[in-house]
N, C-alpha and C. Protein backbone atom coordinates (compact mmCIF):
# COMPACT_ATOMS: atom_id res chain seq x y z
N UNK A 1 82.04 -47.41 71.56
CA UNK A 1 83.15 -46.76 72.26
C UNK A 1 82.69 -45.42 72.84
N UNK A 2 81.74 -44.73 71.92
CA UNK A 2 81.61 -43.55 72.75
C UNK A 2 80.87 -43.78 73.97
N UNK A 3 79.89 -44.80 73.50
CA UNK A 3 78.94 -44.70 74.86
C UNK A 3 79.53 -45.56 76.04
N UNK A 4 80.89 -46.37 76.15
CA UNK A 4 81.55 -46.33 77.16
C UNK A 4 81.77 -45.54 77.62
N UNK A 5 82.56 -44.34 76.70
CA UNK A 5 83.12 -43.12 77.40
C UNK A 5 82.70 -42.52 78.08
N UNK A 6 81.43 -42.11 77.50
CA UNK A 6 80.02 -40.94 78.43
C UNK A 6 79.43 -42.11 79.74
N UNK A 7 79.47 -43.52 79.34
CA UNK A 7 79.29 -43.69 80.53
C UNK A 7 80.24 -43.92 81.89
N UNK A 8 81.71 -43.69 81.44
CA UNK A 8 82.36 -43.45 82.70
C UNK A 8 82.68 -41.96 82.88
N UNK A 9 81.85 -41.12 81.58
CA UNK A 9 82.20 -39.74 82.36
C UNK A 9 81.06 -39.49 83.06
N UNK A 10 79.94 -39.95 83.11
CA UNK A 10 78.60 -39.87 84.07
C UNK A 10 78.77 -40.46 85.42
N UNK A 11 79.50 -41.56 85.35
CA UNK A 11 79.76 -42.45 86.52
C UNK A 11 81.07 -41.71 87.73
N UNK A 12 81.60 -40.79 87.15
CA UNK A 12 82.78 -39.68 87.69
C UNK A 12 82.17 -38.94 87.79
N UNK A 13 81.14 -38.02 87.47
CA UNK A 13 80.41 -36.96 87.57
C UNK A 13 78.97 -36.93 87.26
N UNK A 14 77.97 -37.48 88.09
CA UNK A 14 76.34 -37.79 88.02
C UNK A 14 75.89 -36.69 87.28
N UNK A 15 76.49 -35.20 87.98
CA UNK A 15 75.77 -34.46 87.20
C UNK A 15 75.75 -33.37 86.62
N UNK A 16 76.59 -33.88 85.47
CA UNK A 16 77.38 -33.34 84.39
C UNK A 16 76.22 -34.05 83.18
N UNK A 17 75.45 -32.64 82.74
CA UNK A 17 74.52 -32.69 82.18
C UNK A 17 74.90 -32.95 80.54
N UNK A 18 75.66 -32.49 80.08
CA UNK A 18 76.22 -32.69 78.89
C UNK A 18 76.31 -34.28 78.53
N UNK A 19 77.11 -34.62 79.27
CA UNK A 19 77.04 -36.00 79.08
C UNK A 19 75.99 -37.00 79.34
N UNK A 20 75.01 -36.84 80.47
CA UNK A 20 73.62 -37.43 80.08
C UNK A 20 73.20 -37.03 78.09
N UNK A 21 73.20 -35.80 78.12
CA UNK A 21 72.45 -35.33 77.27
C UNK A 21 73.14 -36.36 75.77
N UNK A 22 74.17 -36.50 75.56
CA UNK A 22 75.08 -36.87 74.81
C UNK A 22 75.31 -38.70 74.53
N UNK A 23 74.80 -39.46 75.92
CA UNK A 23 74.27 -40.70 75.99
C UNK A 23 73.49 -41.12 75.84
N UNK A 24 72.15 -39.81 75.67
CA UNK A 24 71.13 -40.38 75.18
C UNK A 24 71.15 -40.25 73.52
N UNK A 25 71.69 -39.21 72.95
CA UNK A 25 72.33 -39.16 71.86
C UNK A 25 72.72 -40.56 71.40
N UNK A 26 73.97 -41.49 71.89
CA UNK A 26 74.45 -42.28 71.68
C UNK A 26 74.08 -43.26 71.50
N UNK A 27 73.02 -43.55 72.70
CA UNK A 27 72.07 -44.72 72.54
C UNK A 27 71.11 -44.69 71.52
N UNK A 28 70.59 -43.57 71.29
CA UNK A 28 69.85 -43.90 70.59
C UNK A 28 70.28 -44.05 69.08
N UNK A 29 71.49 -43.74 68.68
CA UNK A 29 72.33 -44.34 67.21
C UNK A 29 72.06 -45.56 67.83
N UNK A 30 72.36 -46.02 68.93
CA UNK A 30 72.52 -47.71 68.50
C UNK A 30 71.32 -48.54 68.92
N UNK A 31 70.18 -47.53 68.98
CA UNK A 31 68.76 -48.13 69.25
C UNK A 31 68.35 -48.84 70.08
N UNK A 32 69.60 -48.49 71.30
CA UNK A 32 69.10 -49.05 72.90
C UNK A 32 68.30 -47.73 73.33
N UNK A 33 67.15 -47.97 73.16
CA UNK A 33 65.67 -46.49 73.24
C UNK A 33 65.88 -46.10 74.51
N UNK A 34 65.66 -47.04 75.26
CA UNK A 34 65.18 -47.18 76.56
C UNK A 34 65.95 -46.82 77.11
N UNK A 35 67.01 -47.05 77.24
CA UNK A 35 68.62 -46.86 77.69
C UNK A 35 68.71 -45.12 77.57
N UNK A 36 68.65 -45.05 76.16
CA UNK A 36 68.54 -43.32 75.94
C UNK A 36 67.79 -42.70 76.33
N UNK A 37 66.05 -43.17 76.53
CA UNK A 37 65.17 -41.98 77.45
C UNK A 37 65.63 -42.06 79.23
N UNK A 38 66.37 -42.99 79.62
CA UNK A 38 66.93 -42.99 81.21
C UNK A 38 67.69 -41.84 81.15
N UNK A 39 68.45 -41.94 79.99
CA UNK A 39 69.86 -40.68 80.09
C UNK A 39 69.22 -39.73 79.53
N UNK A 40 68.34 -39.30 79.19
CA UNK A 40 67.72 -37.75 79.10
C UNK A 40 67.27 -37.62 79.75
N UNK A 41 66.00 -38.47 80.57
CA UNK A 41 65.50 -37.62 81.81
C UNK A 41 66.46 -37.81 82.99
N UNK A 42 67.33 -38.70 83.39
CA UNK A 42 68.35 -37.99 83.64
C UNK A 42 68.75 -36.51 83.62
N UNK A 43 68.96 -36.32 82.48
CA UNK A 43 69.54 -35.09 82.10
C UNK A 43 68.66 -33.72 82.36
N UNK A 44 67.38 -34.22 82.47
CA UNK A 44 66.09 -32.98 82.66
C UNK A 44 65.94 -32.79 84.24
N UNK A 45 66.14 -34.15 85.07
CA UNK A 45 66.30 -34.29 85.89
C UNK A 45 67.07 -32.87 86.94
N UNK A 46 68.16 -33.26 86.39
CA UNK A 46 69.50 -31.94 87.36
C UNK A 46 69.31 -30.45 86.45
N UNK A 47 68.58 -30.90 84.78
CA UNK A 47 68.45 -29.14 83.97
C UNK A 47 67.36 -29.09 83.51
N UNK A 48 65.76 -28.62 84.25
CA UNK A 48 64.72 -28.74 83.82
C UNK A 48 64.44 -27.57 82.80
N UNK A 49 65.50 -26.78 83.05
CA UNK A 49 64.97 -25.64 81.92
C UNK A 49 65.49 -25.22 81.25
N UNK A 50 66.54 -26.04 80.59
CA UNK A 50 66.92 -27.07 79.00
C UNK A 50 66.16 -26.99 78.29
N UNK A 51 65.77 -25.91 77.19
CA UNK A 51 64.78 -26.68 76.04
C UNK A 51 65.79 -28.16 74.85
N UNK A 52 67.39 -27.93 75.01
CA UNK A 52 67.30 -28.94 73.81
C UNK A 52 67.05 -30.71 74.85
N UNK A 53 67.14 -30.36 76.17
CA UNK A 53 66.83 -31.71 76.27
C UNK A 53 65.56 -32.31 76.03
N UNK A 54 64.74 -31.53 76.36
CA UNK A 54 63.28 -31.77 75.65
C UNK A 54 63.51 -32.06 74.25
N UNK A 55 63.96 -31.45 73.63
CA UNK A 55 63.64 -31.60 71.57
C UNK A 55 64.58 -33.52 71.48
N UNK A 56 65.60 -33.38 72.39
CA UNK A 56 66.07 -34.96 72.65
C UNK A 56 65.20 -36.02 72.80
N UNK A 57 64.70 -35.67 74.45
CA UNK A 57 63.68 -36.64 74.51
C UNK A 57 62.31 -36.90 73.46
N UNK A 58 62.01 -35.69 73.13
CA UNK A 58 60.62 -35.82 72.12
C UNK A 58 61.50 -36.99 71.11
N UNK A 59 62.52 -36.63 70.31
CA UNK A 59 62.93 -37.99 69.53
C UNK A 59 63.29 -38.92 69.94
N UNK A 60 63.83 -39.28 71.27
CA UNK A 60 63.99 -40.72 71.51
C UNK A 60 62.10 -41.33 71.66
N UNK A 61 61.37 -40.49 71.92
CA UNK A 61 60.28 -40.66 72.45
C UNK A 61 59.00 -41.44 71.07
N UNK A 62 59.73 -40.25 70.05
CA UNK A 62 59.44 -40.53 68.70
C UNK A 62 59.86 -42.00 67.94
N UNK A 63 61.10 -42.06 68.52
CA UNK A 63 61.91 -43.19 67.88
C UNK A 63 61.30 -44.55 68.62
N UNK A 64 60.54 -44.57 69.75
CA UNK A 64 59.73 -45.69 70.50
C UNK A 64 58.26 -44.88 69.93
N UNK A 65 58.19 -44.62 69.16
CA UNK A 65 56.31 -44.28 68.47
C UNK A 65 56.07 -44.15 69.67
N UNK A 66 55.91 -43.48 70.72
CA UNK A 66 55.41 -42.71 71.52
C UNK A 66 54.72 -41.19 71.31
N UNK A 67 54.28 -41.19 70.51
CA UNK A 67 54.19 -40.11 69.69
C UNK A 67 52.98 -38.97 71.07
N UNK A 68 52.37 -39.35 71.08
CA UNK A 68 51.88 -38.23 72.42
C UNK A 68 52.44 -37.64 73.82
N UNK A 69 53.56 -38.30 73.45
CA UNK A 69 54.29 -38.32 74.75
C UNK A 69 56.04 -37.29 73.96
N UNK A 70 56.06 -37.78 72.97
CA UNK A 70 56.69 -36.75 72.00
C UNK A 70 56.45 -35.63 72.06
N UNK A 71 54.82 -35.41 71.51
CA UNK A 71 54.30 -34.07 71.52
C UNK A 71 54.40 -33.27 73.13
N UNK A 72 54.04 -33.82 73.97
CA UNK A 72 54.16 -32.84 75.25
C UNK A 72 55.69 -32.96 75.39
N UNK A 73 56.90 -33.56 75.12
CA UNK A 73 58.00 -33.21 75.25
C UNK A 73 58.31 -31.89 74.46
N UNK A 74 58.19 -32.27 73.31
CA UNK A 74 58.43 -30.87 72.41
C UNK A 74 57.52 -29.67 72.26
N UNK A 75 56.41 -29.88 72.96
CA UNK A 75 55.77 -28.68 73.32
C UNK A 75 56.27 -27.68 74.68
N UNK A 76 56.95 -28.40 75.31
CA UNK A 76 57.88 -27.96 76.59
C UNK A 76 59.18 -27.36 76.10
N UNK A 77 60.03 -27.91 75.06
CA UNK A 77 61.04 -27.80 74.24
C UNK A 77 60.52 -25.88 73.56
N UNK A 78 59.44 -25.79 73.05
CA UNK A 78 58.88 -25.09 72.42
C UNK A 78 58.45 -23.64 73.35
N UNK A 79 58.16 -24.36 74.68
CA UNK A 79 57.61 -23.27 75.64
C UNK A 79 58.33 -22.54 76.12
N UNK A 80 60.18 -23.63 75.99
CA UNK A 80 61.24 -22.90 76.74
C UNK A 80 61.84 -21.73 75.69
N UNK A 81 61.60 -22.25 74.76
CA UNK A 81 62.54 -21.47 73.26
C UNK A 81 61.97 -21.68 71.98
N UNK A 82 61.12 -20.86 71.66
CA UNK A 82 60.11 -21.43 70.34
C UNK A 82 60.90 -20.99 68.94
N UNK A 83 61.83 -22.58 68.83
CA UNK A 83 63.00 -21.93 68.17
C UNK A 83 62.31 -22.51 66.26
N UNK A 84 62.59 -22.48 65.30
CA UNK A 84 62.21 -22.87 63.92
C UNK A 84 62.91 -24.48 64.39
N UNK A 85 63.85 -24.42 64.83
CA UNK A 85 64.14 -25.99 65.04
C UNK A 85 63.01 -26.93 65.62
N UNK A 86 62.66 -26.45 66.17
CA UNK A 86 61.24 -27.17 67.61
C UNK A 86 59.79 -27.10 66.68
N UNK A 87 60.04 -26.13 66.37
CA UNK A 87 58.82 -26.26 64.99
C UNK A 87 58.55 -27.03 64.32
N UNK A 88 59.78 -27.46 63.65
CA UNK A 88 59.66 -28.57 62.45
C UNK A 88 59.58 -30.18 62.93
N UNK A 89 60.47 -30.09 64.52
CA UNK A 89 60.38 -31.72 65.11
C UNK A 89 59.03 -31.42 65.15
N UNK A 90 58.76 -31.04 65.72
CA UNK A 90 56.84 -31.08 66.67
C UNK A 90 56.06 -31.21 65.43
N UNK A 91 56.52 -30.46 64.13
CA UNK A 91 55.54 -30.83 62.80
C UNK A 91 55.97 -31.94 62.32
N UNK A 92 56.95 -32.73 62.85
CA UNK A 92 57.31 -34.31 62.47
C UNK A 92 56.30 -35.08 63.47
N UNK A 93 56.19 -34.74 64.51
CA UNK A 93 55.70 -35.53 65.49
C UNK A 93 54.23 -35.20 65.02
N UNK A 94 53.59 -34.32 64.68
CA UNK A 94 52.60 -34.66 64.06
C UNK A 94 51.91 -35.06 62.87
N UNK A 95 53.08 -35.23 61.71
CA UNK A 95 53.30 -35.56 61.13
C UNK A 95 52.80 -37.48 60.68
N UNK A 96 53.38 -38.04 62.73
CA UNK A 96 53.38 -39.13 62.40
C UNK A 96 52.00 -39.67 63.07
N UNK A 97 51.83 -38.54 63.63
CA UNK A 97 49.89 -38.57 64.58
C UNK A 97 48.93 -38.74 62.78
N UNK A 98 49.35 -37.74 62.08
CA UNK A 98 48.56 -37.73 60.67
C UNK A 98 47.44 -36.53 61.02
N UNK A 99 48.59 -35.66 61.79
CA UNK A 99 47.56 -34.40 61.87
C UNK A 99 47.95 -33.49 61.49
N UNK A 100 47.39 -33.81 59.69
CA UNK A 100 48.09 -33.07 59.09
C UNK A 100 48.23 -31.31 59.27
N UNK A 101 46.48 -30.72 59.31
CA UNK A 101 46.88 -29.29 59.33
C UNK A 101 47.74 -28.87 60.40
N UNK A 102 47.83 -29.64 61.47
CA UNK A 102 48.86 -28.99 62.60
C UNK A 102 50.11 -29.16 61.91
N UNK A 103 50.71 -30.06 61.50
CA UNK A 103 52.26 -30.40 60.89
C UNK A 103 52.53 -29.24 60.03
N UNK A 104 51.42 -28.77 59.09
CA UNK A 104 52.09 -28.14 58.38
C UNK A 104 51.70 -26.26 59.09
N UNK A 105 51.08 -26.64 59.98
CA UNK A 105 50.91 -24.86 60.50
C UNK A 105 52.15 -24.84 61.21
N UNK A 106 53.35 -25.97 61.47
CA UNK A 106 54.14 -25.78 62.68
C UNK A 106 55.52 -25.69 61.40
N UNK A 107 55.61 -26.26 60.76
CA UNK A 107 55.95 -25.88 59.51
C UNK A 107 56.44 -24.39 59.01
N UNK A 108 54.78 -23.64 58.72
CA UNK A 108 54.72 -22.60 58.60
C UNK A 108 55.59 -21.76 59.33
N UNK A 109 55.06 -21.91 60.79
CA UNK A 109 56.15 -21.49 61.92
C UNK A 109 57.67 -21.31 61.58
N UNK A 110 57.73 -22.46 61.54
CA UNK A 110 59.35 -22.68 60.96
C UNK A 110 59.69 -22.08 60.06
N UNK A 111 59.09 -21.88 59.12
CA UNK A 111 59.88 -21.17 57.97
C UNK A 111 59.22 -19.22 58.72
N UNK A 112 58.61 -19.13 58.69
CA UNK A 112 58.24 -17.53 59.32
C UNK A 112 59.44 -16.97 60.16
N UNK A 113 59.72 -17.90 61.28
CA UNK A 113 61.05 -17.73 61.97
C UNK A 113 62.44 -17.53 61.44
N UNK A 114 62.40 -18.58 60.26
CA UNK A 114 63.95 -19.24 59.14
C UNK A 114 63.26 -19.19 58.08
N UNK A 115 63.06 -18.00 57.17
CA UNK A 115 62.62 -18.57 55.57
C UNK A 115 63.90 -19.54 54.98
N UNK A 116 65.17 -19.47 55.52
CA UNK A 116 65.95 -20.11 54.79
C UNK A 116 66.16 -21.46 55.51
N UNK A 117 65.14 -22.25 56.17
CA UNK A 117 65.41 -23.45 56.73
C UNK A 117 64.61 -24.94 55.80
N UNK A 118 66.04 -25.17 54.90
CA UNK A 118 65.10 -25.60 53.96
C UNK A 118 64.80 -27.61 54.71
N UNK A 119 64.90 -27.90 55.84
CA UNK A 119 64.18 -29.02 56.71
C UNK A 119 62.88 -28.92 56.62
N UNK A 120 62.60 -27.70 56.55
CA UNK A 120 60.96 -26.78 57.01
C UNK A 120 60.36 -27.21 55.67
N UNK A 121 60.79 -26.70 54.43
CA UNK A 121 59.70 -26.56 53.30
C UNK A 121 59.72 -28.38 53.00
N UNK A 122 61.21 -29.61 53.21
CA UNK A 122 61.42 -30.66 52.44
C UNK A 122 60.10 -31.55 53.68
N UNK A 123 59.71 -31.08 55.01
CA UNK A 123 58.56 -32.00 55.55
C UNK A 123 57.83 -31.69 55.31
N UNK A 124 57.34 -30.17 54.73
CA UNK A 124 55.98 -29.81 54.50
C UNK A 124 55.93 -30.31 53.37
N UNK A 125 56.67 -30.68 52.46
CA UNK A 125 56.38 -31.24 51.16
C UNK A 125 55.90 -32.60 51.07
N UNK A 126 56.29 -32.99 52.38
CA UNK A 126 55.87 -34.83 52.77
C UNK A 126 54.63 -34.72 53.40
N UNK A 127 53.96 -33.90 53.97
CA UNK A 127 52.72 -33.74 54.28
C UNK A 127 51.61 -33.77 52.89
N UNK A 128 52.75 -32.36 52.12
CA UNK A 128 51.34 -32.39 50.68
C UNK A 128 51.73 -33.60 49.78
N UNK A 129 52.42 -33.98 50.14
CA UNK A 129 52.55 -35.02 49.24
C UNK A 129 51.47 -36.48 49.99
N UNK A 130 51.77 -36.56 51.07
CA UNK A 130 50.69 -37.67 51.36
C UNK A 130 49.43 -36.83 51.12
N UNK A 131 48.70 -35.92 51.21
CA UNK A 131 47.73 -34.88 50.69
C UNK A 131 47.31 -35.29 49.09
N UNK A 132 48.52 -35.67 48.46
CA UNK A 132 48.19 -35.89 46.99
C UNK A 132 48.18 -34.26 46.50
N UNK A 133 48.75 -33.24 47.24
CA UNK A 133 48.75 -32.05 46.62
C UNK A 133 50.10 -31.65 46.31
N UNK A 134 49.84 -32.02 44.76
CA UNK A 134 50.94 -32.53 44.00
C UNK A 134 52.22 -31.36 43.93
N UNK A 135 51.30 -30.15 43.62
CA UNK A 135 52.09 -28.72 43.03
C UNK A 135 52.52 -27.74 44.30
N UNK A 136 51.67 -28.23 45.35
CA UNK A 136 52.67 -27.65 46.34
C UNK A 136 53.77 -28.97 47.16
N UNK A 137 53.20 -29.43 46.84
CA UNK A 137 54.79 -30.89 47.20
C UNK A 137 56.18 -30.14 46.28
N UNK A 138 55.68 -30.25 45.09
CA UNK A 138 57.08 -29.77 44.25
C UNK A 138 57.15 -28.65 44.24
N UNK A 139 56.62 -27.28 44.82
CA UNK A 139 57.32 -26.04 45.27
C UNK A 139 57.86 -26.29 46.54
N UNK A 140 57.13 -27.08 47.83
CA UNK A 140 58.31 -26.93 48.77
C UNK A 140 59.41 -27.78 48.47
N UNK A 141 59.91 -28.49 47.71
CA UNK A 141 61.04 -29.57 47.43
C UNK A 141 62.24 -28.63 46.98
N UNK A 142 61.77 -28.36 45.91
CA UNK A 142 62.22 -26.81 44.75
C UNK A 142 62.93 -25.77 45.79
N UNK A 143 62.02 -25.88 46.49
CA UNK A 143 62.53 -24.87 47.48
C UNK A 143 63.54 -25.01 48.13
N UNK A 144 63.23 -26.16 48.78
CA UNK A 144 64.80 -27.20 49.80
C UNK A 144 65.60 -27.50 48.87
N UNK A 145 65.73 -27.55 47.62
CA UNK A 145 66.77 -27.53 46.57
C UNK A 145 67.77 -26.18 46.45
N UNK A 146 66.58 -25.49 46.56
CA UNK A 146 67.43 -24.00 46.16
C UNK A 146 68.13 -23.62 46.99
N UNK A 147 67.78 -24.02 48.37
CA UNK A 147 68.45 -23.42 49.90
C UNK A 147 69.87 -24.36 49.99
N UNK A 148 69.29 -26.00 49.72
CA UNK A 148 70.35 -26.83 49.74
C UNK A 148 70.26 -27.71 48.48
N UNK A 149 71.29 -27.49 47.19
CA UNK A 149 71.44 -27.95 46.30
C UNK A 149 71.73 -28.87 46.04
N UNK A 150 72.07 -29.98 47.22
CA UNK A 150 72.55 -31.26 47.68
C UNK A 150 71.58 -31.82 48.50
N UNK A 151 70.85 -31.71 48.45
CA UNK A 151 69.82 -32.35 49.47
C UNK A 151 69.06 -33.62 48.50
N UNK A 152 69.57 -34.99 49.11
CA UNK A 152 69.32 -35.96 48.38
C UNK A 152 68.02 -36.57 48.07
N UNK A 153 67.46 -36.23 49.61
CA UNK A 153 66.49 -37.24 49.57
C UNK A 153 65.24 -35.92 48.66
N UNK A 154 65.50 -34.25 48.99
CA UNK A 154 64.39 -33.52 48.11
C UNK A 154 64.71 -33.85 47.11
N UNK A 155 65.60 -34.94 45.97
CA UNK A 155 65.54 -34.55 44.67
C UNK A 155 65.08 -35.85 44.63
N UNK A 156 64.79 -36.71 45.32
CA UNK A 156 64.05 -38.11 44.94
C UNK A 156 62.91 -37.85 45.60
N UNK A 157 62.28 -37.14 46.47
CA UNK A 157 60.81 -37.35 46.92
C UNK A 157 60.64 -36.21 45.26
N UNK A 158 60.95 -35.65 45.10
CA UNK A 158 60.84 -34.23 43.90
C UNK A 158 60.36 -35.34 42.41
N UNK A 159 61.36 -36.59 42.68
CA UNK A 159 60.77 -37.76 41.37
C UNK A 159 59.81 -38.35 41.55
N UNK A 160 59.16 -38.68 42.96
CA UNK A 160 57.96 -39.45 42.71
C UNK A 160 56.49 -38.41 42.55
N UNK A 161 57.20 -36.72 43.38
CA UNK A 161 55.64 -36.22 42.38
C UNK A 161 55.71 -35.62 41.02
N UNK A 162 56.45 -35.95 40.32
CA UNK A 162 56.49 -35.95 38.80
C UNK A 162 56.56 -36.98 38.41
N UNK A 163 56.37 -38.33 39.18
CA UNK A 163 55.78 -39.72 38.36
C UNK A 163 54.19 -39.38 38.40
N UNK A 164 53.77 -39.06 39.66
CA UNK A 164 52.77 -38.52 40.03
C UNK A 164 52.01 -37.45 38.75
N UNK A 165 52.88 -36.69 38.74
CA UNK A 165 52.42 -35.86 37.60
C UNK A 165 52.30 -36.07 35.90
N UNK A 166 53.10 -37.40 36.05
CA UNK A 166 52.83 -37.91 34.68
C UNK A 166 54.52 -37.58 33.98
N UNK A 167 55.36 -37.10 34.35
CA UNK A 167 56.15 -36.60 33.87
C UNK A 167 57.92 -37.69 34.09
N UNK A 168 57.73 -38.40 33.40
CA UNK A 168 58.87 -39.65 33.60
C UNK A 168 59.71 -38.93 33.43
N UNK A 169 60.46 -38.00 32.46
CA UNK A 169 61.65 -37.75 32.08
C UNK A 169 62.40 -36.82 33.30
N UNK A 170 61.68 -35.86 33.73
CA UNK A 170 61.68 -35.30 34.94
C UNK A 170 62.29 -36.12 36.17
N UNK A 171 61.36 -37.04 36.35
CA UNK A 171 61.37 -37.78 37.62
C UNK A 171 62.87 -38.86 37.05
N UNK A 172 62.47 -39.11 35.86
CA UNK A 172 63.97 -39.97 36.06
C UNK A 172 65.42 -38.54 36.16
N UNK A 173 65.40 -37.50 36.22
CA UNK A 173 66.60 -36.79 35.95
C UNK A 173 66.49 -36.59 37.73
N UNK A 174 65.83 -36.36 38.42
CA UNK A 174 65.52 -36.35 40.00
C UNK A 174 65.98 -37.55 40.60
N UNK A 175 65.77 -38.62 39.73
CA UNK A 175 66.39 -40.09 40.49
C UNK A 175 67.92 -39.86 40.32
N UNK A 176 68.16 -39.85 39.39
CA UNK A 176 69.56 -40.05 38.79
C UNK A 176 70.30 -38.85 39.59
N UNK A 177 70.17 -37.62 39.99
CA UNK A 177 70.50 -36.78 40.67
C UNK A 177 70.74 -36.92 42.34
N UNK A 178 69.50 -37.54 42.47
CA UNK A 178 69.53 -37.83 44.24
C UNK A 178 70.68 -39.19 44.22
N UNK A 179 70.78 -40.19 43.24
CA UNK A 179 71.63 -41.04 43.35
C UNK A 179 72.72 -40.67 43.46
N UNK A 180 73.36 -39.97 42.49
CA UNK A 180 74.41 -39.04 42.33
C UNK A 180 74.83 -38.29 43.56
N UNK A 181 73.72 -37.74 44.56
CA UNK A 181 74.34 -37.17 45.56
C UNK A 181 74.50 -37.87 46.53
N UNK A 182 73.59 -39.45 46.64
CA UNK A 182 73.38 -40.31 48.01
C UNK A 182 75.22 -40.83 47.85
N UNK A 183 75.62 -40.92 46.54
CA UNK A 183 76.64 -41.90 46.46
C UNK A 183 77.81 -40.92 46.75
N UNK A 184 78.09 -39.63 46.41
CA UNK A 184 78.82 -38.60 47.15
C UNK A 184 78.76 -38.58 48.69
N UNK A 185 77.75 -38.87 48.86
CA UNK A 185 78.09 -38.34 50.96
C UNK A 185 77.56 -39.81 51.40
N UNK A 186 78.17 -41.07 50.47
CA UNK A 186 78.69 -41.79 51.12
C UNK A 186 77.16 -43.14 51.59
N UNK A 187 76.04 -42.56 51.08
CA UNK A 187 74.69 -43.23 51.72
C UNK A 187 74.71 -44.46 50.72
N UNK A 188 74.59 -45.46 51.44
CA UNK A 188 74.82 -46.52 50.20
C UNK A 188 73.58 -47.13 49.87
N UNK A 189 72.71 -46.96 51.35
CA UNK A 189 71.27 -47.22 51.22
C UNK A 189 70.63 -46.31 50.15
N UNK A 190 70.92 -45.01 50.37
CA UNK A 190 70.02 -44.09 49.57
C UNK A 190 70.14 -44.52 48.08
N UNK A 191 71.22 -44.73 47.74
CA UNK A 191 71.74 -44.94 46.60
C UNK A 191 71.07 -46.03 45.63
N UNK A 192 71.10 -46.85 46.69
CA UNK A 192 70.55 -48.40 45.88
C UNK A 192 68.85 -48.19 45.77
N UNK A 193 68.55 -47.24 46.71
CA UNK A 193 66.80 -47.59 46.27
C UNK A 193 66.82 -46.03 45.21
N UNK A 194 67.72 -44.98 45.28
CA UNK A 194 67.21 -44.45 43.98
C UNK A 194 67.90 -44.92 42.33
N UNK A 195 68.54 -45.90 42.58
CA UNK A 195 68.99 -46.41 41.63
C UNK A 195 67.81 -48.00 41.31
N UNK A 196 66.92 -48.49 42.28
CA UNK A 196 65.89 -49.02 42.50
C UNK A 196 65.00 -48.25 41.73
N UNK A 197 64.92 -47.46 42.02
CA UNK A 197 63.38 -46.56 41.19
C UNK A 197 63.54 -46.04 40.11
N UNK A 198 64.96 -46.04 39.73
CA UNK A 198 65.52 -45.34 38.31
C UNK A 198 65.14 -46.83 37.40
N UNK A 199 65.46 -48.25 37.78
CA UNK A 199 65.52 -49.06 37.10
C UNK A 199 64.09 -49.70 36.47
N UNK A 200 63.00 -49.05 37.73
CA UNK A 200 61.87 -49.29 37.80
C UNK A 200 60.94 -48.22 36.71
N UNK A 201 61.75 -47.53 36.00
CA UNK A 201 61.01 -46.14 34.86
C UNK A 201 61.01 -47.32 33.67
């Protein structure tokens, strides 16, 4: 329904940038990709000097593993407004290149800009954690805990590096916690695989 809407408010007004910007949004919840990178560059099209349409396109761009083509989106995103937000996509997007020291220097960024952006410390923790560097995985998690005390998925990545660490009782109070919060805000997926890994201790 929405993306009827935006598309007869685009079709009344070509170029009414909001609503490109907002269809590509749309589409891409419903994983018509392609559909959504038309309506962003669209949207870059009539507002080239937009940084959030860039940080848009880099994720629809992301969301088709286009991943180099990501990176020069959100490096444009970055050039217009080198905001802690643009930081942390672009350290996702490299993230998924597997380059790692860049992910986490852009990271860094991010938090230098926002010490309190706890998105920033919960990907750098997914970096050291594929790193196998166990003890800074669980300080940046710790961290995204402290900023956001509800943050579901840091208290279940927080259990597998204290399975990691040898420490079951831990990691099962991290499962049982992230379950506890997936099933509050409603995630039913989250729920069942940390209730999956709780059953699996």
């Amino acid at each position: 329904e929405a993306a009827a809407a935006l598309e007869l408010a685009v079709k009344a007004r070509g170029d009414f940038v909001p609503a490109w910007d907002y269809l590509s949004v749309v589409y891409r919840g419903l994983q018509q990709l392609d559909r959504a990178l038309d309506a962003i560059n669209q949207a870059i099209k009539l507002e080239d000097g937009n940084p959030n349409l860039y940080n848009e396109k880099s994720s629809v761009l992301s969301d088709l593993k286009r991943y180099a083509e990501a990176e020069l989106a959100i490096n444009q995103a970055i050039k217009l407004s080198p905001r802690a937000a643009f930081y942390n996509n672009r350290g996702i997007v490299y993230r998924n290149l597997q380059k790692w020291d860049l992910a986490v220097a852009d990271y860094n960024q991010a938090i230098a800009i926002n010490p309190n952006f706890g998105d920033a410390y919960y990907n750098r923790g997914i970096v050291y954690y594929n790193q196998q560097k166990w003890d800074l995985a669980l300080a940046d998690y710790t961290q995204a805990i402290g900023i956001n005390p509800d943050y579901a998925n840091a208290y279940g990545n927080r259990g597998f590096v204290y399975l990691n660490l040898g420490d079951i009782n831990k990691a099962r109070e991290n499962f049982q916690r992230a379950a506890q919060l997936f099933l509050t805000q409603g995630n039913t997926a989250g729920y069942e695989r940390a209730i999956r890994f709780l059953n699996s201790l």
